[in-house]
PDB file of N, CA and C in Angstrom:
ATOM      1  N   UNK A   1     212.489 117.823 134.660  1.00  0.00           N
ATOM      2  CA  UNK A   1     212.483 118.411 133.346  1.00  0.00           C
ATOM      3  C   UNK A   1     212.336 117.290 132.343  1.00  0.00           C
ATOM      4  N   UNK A   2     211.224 117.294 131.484  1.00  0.00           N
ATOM      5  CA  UNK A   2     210.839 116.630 130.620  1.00  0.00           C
ATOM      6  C   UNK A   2     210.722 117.026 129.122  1.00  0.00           C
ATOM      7  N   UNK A   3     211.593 116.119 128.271  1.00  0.00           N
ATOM      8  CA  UNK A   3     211.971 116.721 126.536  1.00  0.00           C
ATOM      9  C   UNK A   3     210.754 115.645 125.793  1.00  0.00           C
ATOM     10  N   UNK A   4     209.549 116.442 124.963  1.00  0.00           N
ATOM     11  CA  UNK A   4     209.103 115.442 124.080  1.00  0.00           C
ATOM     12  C   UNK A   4     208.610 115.794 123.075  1.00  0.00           C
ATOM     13  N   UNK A   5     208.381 115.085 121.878  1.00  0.00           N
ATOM     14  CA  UNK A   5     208.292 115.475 120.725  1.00  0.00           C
ATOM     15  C   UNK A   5     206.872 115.894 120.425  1.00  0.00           C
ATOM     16  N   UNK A   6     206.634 116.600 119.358  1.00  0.00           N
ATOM     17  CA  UNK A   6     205.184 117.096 119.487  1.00  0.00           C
ATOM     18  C   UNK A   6     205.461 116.951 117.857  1.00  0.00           C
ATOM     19  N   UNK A   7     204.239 117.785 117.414  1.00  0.00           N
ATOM     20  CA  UNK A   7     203.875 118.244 115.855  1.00  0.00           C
ATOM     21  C   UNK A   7     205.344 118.708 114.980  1.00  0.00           C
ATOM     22  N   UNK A   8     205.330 118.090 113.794  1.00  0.00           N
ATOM     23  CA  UNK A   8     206.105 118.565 112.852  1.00  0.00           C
ATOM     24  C   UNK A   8     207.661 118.572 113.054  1.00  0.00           C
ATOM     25  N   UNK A   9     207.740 117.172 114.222  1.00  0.00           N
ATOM     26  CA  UNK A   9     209.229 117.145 114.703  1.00  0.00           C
ATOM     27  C   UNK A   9     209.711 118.186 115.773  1.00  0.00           C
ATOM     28  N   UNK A  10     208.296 119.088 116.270  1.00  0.00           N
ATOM     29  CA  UNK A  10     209.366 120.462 117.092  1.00  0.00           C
ATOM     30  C   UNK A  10     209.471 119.718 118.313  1.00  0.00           C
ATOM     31  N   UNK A  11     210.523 120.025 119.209  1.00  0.00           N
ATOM     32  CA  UNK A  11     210.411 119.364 120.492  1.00  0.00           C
ATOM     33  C   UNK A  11     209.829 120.739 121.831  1.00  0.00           C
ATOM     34  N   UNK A  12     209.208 119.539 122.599  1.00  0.00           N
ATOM     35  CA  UNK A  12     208.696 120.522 123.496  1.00  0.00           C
ATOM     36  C   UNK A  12     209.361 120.406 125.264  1.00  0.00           C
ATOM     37  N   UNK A  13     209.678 121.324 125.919  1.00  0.00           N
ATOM     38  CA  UNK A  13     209.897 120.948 127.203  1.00  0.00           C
ATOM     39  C   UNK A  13     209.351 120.982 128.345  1.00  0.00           C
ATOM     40  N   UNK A  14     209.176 120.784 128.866  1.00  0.00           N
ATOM     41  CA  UNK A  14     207.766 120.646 130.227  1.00  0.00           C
ATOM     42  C   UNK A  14     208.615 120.611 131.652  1.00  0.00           C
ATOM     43  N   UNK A  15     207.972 120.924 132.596  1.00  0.00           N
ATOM     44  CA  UNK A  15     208.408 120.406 133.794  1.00  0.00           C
ATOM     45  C   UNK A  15     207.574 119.425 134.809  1.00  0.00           C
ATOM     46  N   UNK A  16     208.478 118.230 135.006  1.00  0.00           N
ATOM     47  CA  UNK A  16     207.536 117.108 135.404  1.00  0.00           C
ATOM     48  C   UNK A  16     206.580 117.306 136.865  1.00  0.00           C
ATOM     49  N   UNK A  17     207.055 118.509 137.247  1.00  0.00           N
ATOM     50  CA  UNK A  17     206.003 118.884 138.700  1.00  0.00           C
ATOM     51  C   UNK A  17     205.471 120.061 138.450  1.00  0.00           C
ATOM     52  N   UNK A  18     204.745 120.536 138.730  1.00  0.00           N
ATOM     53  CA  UNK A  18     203.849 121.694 138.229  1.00  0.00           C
ATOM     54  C   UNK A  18     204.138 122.803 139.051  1.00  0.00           C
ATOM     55  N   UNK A  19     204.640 122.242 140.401  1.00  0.00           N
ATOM     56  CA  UNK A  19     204.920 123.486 141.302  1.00  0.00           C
ATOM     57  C   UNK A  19     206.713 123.976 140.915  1.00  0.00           C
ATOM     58  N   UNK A  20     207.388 123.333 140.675  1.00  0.00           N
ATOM     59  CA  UNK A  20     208.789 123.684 139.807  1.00  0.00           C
ATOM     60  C   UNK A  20     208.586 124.689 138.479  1.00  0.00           C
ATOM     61  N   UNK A  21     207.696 124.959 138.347  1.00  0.00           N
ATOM     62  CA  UNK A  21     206.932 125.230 136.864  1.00  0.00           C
ATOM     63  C   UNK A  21     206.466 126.820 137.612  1.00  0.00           C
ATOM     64  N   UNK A  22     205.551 126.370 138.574  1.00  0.00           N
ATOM     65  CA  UNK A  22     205.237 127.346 139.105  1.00  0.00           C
ATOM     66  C   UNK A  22     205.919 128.490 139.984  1.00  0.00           C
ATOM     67  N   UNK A  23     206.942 127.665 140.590  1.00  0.00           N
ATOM     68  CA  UNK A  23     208.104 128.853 141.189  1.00  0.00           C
ATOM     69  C   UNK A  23     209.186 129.424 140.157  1.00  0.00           C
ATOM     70  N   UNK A  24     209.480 128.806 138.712  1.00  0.00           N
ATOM     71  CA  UNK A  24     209.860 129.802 138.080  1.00  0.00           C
ATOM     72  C   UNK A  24     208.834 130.856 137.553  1.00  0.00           C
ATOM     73  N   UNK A  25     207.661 130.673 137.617  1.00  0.00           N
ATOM     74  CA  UNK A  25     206.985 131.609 136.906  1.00  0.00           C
ATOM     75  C   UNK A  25     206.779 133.142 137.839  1.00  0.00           C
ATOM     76  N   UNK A  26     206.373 132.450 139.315  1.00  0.00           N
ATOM     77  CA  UNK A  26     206.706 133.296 140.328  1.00  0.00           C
ATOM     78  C   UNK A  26     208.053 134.075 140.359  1.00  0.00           C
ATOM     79  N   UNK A  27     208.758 133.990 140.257  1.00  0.00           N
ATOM     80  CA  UNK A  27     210.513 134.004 140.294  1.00  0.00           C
ATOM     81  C   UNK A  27     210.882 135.388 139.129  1.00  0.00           C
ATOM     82  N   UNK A  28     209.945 134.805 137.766  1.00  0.00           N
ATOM     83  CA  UNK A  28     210.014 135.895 136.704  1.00  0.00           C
ATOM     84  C   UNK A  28     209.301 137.008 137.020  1.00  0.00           C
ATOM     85  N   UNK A  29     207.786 136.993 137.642  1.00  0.00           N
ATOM     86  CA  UNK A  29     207.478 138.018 137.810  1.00  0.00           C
ATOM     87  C   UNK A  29     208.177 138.981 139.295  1.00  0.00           C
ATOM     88  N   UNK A  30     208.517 138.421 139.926  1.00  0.00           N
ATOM     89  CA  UNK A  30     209.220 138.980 140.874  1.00  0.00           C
ATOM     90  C   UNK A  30     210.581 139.849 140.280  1.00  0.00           C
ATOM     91  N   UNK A  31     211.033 139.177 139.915  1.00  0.00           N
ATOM     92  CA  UNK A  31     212.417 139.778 139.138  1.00  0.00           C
ATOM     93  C   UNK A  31     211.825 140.525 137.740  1.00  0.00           C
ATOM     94  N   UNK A  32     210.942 140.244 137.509  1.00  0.00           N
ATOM     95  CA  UNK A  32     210.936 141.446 136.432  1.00  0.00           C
ATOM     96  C   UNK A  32     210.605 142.626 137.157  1.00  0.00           C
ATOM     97  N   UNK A  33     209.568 142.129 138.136  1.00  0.00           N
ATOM     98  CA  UNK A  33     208.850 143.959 138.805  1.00  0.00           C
ATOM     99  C   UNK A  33     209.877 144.920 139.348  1.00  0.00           C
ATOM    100  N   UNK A  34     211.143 143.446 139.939  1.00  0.00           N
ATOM    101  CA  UNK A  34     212.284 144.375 140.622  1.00  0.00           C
ATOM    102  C   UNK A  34     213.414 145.267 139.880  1.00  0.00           C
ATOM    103  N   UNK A  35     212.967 144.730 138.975  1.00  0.00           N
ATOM    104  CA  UNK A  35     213.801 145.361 137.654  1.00  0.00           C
ATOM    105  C   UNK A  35     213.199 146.184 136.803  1.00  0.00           C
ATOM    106  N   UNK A  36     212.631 146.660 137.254  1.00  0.00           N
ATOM    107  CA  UNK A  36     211.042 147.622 136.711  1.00  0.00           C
ATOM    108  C   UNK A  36     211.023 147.194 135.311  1.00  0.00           C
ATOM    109  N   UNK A  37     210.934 146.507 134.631  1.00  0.00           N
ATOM    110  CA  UNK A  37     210.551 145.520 133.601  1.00  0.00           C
ATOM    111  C   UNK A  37     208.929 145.365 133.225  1.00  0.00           C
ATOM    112  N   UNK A  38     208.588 144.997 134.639  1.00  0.00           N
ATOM    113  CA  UNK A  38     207.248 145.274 134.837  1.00  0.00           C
ATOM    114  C   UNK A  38     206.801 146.463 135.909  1.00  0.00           C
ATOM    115  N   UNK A  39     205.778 147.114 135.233  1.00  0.00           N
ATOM    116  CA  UNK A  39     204.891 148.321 135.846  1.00  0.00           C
ATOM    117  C   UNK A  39     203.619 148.417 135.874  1.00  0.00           C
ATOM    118  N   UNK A  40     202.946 147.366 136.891  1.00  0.00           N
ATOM    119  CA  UNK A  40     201.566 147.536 137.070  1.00  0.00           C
ATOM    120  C   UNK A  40     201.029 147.516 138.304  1.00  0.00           C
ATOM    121  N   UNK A  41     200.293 148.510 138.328  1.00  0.00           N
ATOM    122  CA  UNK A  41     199.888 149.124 139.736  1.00  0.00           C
ATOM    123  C   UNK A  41     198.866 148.132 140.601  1.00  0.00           C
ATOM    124  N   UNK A  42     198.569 146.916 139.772  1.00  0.00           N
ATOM    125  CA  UNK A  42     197.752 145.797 140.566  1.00  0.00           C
ATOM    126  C   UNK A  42     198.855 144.737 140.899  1.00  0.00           C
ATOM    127  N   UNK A  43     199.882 144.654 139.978  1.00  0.00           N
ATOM    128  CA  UNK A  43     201.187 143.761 140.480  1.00  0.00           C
ATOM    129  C   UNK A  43     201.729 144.098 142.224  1.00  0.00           C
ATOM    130  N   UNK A  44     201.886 145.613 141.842  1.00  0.00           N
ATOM    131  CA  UNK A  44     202.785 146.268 142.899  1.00  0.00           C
ATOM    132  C   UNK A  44     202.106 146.249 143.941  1.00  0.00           C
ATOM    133  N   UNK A  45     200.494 146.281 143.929  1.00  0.00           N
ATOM    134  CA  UNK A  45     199.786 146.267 145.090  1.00  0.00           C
ATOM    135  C   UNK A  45     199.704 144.789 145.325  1.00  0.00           C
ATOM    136  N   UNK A  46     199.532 143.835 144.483  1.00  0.00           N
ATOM    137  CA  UNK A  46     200.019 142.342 145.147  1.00  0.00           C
ATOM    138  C   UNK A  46     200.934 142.303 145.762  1.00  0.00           C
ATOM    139  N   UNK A  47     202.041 142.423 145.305  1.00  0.00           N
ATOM    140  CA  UNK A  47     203.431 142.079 146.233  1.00  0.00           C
ATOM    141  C   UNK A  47     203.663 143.436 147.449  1.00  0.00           C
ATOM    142  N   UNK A  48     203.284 144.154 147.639  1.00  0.00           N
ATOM    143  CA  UNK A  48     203.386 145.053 148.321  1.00  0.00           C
ATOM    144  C   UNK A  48     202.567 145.265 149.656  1.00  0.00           C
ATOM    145  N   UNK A  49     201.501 144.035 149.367  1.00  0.00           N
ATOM    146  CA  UNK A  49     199.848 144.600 149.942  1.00  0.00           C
ATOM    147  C   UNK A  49     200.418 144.385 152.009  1.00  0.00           C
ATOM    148  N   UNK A  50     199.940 144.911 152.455  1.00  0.00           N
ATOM    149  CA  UNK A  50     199.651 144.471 154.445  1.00  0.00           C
ATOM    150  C   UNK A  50     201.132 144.860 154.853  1.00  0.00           C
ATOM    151  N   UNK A  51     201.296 144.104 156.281  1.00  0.00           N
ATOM    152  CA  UNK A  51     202.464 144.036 156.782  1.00  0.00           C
ATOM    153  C   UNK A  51     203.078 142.527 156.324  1.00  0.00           C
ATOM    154  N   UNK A  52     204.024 142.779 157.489  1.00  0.00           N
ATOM    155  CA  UNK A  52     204.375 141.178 157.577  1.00  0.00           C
ATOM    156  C   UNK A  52     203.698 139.573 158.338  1.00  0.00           C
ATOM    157  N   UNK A  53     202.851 140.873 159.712  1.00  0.00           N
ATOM    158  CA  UNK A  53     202.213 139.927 160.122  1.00  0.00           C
ATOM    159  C   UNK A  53     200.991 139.853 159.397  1.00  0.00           C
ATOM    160  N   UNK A  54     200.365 140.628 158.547  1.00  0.00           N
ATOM    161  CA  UNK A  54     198.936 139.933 157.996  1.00  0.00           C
ATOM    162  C   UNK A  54     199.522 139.284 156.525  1.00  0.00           C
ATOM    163  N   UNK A  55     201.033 139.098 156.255  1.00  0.00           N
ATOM    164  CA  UNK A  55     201.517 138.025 155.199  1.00  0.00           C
ATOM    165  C   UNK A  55     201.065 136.983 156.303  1.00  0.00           C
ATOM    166  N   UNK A  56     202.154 137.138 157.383  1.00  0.00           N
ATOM    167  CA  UNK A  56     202.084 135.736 158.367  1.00  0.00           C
ATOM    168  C   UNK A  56     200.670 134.682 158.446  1.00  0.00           C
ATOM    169  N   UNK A  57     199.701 135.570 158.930  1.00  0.00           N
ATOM    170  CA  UNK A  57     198.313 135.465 159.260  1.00  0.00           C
ATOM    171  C   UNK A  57     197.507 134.478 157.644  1.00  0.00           C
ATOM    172  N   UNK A  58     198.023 135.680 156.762  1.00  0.00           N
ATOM    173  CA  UNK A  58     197.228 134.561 155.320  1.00  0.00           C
ATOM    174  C   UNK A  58     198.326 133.250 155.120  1.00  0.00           C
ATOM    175  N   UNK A  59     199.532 133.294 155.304  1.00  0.00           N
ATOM    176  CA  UNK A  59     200.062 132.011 155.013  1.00  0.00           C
ATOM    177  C   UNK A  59     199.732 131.210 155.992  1.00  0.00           C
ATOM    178  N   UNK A  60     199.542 131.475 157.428  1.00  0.00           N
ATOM    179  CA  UNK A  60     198.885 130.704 158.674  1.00  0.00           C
ATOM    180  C   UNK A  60     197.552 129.904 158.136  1.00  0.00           C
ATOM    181  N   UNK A  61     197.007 130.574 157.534  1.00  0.00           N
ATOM    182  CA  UNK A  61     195.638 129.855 156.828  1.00  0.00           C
ATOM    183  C   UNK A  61     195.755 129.177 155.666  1.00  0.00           C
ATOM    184  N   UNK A  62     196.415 129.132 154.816  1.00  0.00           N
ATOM    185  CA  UNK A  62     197.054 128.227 153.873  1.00  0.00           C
ATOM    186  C   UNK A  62     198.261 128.062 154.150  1.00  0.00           C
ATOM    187  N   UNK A  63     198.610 126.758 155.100  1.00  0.00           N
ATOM    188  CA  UNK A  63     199.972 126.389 155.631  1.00  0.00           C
ATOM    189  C   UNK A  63     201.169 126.498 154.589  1.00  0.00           C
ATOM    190  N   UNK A  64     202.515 126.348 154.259  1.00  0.00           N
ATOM    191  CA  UNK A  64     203.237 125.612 153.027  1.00  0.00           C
ATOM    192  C   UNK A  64     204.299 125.011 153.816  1.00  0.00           C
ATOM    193  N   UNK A  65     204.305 124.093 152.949  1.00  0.00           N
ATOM    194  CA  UNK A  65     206.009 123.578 153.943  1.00  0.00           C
ATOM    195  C   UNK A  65     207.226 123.990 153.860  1.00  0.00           C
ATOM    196  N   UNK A  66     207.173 125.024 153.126  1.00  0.00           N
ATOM    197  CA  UNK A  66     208.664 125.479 154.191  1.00  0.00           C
ATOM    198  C   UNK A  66     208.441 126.601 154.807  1.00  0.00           C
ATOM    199  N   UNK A  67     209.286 127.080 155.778  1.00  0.00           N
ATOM    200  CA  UNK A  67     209.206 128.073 157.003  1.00  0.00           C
ATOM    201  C   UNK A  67     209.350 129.550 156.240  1.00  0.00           C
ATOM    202  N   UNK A  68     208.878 130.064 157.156  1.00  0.00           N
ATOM    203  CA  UNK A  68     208.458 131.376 157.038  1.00  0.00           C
ATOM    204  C   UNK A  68     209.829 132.225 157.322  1.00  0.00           C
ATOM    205  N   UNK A  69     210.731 130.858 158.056  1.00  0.00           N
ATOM    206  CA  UNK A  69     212.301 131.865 157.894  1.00  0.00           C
ATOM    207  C   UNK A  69     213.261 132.402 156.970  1.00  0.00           C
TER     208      UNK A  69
END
């Protein structure tokens, strides 16, 4: 987490890794949809889409490092 100054004295905050950045953003939309906050029928079919093994199968093809447990 990174504090720096920008225009007109406002300060701005950033996060120094992009993927920290990116799993809260993931994180919000998840928790908003679960909280029906959000209602969109292309969201719900994202997070909703296949089983578990054709999740398995597309994360098999784009590895990540941590486990699937």
């Amino acid at each position: 987490f990174k504090e720096e100054s920008v225009f007109n004295s406002k300060r701005l905050y950033c996060f120094v890794h992009l993927t920290i950045q990116e799993y809260f953003a993931a994180l919000f939309v998840y928790k908003s949809f679960a909280s029906k906050r959000i209602d969109s029928p292309n969201l719900k079919d994202f997070l909703l889409i296949g089983s578990e093994e054709e999740l398995k199968a597309k994360l098999e093809e784009h590895p990540v490092d941590l486990p699937l447990d």
